[in-house]
N, C-alpha and C. Protein backbone atom coordinates (compact mmCIF):
# COMPACT_ATOMS: atom_id res chain seq x y z
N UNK A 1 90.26 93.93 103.10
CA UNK A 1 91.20 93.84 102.01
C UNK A 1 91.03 95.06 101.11
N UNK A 2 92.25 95.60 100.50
CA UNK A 2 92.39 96.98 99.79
C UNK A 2 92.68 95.84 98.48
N UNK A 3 92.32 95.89 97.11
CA UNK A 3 92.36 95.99 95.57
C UNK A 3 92.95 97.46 95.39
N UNK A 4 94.05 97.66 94.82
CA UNK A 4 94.76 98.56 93.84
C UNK A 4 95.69 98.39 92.97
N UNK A 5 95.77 99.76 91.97
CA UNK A 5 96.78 99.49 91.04
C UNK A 5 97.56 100.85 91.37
N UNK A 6 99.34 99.95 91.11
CA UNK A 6 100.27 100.94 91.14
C UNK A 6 100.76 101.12 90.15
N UNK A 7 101.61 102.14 90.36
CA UNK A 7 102.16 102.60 89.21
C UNK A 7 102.17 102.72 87.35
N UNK A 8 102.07 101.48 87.62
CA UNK A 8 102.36 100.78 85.95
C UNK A 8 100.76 100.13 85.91
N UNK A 9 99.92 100.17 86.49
CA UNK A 9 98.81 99.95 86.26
C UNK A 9 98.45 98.04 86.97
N UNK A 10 99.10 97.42 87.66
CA UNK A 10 99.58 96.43 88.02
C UNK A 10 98.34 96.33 89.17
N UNK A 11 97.31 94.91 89.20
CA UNK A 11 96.65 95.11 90.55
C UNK A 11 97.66 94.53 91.90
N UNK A 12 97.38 94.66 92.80
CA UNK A 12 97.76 94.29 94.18
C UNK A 12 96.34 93.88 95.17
N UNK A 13 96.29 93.66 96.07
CA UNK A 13 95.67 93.00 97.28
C UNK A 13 96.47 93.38 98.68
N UNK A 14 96.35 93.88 99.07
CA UNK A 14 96.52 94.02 100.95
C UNK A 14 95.57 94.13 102.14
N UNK A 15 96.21 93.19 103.00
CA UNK A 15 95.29 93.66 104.34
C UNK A 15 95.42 95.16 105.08
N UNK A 16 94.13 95.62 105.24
CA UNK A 16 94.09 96.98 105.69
C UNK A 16 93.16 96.52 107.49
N UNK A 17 93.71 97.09 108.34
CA UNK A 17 93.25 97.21 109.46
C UNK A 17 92.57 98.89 110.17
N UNK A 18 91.78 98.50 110.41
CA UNK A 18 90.62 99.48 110.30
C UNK A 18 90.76 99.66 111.86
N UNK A 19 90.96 101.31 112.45
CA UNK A 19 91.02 101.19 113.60
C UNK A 19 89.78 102.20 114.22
N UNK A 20 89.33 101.39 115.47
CA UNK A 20 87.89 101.24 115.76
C UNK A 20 88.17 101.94 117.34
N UNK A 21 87.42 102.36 118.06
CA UNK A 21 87.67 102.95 119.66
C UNK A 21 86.67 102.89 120.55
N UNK A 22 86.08 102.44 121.38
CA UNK A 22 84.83 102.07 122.44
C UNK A 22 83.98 103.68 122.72
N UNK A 23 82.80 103.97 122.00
CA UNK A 23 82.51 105.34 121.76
C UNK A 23 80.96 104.87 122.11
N UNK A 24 80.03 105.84 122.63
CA UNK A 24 79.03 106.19 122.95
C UNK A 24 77.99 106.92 121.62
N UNK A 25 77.68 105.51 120.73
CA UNK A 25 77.42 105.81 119.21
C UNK A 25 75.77 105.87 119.17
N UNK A 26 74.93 105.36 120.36
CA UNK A 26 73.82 105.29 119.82
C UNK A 26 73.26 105.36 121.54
N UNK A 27 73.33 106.46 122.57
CA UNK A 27 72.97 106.41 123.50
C UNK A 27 71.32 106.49 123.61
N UNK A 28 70.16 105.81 124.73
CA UNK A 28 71.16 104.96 125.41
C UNK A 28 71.55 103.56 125.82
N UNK A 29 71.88 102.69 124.18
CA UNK A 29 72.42 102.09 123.87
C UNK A 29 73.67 102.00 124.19
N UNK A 30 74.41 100.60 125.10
CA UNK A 30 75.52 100.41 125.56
C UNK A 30 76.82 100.91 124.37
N UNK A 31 78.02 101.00 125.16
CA UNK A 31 79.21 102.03 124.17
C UNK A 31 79.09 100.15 123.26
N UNK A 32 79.71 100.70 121.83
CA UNK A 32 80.12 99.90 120.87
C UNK A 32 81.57 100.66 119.98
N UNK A 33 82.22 99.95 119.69
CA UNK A 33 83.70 100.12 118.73
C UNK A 33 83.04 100.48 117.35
N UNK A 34 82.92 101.67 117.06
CA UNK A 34 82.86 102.05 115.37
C UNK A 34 84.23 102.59 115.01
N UNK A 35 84.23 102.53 113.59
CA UNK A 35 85.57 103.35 112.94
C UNK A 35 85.02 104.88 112.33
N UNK A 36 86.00 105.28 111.95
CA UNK A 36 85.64 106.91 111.77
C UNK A 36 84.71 106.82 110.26
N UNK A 37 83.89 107.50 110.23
CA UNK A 37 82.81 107.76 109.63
C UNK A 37 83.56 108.13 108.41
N UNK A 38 82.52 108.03 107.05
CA UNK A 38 83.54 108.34 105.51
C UNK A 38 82.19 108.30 105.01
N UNK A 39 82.40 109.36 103.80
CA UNK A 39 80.96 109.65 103.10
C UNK A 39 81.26 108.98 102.30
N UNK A 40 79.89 108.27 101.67
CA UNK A 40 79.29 107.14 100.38
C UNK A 40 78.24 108.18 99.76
N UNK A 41 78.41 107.84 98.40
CA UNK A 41 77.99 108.64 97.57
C UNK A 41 76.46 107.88 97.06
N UNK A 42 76.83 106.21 96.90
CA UNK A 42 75.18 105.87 96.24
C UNK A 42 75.75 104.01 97.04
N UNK A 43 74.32 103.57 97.12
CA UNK A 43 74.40 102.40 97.79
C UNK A 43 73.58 101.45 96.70
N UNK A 44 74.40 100.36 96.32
CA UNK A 44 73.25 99.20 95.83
C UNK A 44 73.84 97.73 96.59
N UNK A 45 72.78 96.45 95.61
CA UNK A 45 72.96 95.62 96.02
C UNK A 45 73.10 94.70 94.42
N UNK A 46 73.97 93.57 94.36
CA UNK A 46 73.91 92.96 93.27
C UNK A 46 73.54 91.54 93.80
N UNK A 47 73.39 91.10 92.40
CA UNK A 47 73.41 89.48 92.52
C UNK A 47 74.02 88.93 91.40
N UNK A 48 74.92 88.02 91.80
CA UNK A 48 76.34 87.10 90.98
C UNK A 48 75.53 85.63 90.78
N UNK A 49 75.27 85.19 89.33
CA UNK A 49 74.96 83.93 89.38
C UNK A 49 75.50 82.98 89.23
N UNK A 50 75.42 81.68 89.81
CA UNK A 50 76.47 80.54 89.90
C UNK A 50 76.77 80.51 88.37
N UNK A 51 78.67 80.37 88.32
CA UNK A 51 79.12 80.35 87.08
C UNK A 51 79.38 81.45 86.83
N UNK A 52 79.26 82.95 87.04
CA UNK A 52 79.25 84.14 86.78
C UNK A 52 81.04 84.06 86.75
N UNK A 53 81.30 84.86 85.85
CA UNK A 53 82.79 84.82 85.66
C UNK A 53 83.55 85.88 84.79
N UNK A 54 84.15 86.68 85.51
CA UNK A 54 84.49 88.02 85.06
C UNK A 54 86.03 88.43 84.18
N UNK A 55 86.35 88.68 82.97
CA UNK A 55 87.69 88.56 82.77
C UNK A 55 88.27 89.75 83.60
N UNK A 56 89.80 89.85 83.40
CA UNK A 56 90.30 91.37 84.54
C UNK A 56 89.68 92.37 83.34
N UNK A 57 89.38 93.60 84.74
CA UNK A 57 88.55 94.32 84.56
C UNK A 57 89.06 95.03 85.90
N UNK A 58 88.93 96.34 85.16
CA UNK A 58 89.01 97.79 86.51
C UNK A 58 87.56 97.74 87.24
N UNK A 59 87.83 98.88 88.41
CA UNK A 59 86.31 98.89 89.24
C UNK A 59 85.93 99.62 88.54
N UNK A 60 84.80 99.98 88.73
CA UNK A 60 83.85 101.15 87.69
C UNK A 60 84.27 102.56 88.46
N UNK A 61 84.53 102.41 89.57
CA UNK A 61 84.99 103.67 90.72
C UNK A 61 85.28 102.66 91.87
N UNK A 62 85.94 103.76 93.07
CA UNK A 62 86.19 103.37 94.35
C UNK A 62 85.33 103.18 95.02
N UNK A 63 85.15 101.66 95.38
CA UNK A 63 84.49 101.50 96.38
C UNK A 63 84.11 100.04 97.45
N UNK A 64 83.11 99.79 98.00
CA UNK A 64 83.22 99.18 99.17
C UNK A 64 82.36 98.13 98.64
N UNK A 65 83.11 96.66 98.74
CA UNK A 65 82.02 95.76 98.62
C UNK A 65 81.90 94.51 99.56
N UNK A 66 80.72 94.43 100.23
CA UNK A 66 80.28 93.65 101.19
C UNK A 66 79.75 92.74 100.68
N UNK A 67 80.43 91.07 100.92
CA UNK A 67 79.65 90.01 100.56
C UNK A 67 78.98 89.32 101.41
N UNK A 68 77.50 89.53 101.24
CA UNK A 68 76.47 89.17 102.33
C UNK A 68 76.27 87.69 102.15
N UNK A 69 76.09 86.70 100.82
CA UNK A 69 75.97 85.58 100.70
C UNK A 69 76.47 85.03 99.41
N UNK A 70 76.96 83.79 99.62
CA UNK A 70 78.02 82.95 98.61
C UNK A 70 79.26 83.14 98.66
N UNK A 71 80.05 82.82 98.05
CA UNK A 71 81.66 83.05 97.84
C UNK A 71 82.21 83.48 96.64
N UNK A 72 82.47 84.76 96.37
CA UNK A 72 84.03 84.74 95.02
C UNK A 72 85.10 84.35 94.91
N UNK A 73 85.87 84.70 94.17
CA UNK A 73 87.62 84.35 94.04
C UNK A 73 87.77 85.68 93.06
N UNK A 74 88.66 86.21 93.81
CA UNK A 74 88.68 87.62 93.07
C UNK A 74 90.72 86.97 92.18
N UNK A 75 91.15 87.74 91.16
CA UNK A 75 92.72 87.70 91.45
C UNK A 75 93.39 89.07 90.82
N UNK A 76 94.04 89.59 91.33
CA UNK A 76 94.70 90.40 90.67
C UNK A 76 95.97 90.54 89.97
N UNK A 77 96.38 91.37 89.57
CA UNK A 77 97.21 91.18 88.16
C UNK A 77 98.20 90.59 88.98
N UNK A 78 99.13 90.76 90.22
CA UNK A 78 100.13 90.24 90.14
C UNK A 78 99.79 88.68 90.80
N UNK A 79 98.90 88.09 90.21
CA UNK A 79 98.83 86.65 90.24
C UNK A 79 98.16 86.32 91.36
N UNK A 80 97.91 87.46 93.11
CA UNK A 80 97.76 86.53 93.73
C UNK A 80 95.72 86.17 93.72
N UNK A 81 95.68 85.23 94.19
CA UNK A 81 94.37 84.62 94.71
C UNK A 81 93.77 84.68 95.97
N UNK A 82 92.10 85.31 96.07
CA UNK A 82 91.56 85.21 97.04
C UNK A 82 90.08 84.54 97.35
N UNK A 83 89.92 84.31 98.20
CA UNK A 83 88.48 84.00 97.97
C UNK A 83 87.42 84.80 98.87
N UNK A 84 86.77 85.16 98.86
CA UNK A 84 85.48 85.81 100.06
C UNK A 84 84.42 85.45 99.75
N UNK A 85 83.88 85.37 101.39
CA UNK A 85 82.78 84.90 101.30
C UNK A 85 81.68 85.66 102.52
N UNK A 86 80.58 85.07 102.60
CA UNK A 86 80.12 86.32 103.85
C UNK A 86 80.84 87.20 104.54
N UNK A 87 80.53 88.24 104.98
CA UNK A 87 81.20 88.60 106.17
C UNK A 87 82.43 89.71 105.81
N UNK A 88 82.79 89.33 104.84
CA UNK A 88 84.24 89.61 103.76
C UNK A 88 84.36 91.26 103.52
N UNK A 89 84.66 92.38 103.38
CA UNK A 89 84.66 93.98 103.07
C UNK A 89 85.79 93.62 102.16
N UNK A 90 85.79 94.09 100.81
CA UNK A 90 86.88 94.34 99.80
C UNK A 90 86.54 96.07 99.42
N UNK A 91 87.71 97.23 99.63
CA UNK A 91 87.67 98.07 99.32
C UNK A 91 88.60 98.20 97.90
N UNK A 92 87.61 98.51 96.43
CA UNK A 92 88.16 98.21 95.83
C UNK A 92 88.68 99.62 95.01
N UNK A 93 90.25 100.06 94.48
CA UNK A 93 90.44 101.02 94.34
C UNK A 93 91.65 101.04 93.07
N UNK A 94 91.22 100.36 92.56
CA UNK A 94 92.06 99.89 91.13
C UNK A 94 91.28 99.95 89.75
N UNK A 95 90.43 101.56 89.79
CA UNK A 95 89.85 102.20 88.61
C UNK A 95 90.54 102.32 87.54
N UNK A 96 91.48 102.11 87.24
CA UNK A 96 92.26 101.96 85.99
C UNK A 96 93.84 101.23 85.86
N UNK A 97 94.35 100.49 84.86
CA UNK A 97 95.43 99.48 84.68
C UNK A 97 94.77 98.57 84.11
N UNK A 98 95.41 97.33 84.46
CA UNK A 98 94.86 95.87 84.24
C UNK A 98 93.58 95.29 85.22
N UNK A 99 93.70 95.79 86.06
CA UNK A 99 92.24 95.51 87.23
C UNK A 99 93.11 94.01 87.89
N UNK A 100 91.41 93.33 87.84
CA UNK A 100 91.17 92.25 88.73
C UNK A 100 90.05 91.28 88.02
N UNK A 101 90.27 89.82 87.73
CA UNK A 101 89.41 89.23 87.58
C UNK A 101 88.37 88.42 88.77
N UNK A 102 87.11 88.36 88.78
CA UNK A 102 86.37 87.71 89.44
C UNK A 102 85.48 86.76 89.39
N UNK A 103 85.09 85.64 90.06
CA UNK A 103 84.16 84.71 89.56
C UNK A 103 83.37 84.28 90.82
N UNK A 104 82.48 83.39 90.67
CA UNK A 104 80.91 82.78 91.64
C UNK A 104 81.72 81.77 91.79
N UNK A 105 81.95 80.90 93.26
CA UNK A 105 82.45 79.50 93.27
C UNK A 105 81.89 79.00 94.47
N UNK A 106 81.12 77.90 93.67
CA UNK A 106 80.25 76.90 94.85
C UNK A 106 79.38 76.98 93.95
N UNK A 107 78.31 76.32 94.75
CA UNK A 107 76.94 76.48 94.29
C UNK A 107 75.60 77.25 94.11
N UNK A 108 76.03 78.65 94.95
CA UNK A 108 75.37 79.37 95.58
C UNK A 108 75.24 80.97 94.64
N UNK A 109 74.41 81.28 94.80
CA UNK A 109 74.51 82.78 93.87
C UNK A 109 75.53 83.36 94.84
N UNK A 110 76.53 84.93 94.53
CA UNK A 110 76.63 86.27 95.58
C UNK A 110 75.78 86.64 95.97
N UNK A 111 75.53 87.79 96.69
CA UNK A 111 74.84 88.78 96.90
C UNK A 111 76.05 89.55 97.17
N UNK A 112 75.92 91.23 96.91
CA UNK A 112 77.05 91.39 97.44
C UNK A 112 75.87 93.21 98.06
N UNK A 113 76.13 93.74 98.95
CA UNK A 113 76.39 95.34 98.90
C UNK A 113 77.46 96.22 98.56
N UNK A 114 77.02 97.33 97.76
CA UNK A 114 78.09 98.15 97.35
C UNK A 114 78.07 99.28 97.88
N UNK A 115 79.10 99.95 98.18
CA UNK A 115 79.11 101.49 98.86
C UNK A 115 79.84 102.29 97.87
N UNK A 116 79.48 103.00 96.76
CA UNK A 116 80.71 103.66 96.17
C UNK A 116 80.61 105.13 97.16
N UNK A 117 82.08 105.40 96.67
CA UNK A 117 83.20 106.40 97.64
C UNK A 117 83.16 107.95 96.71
N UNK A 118 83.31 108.68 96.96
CA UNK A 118 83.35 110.14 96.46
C UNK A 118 84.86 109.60 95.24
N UNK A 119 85.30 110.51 94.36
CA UNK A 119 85.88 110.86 93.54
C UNK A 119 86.87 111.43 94.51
């Protein structure tokens, strides 16, 4: 999922499909499907505590967030609703407008990894 803001500063949500090709990435380790390589500038990891609850808010910068454990509900300005949970990649790219609000739902902390993206 892509997070951005257009024009008027408005967030959105879309599915982005990531295209991957049967490549000889780690010989000699059998071929595996990677996507094309993209430089990350700094890597962390957070933790979201149950109840954690975010008003809208821009990203701090562009970038990649992997939710390793628990579930959010992200929404963006034009109303719609999502939820992720493990497994989940949100590339988020709506550094300025109205953003996106987010919150912890269940019982469980996040964890999330972050990849921010070059400028």
């Amino acid at each position: 999922m892509r997070v951005y803001a257009d024009q008027n500063g408005d967030s959105h949500g879309e599915e982005v499909e990531v295209e991957m090709s049967l490549t000889n990435f780690a010989p000699p380790a059998p071929p595996v499907e990677p996507s094309a390589l993209m430089p990350g500038t700094n890597v962390a990891f957070l933790r979201f505590p149950v109840g954690w609850d975010a008003p809208p808010h821009p990203a701090p910068r562009r970038q990649f967030i992997f939710i390793l454990a628990g579930e959010i509900e992200g929404v963006v300005s034009d109303g719609e609703v999502r939820r992720h949970g493990p497994g989940s990649v949100i590339l988020l790219e709506d550094t300025w407008g109205k953003g996106h609000s987010t919150r912890v739902v269940g019982n469980d902390p996040v964890v999330v990894a972050i990849v921010q993206l070059p400028d």
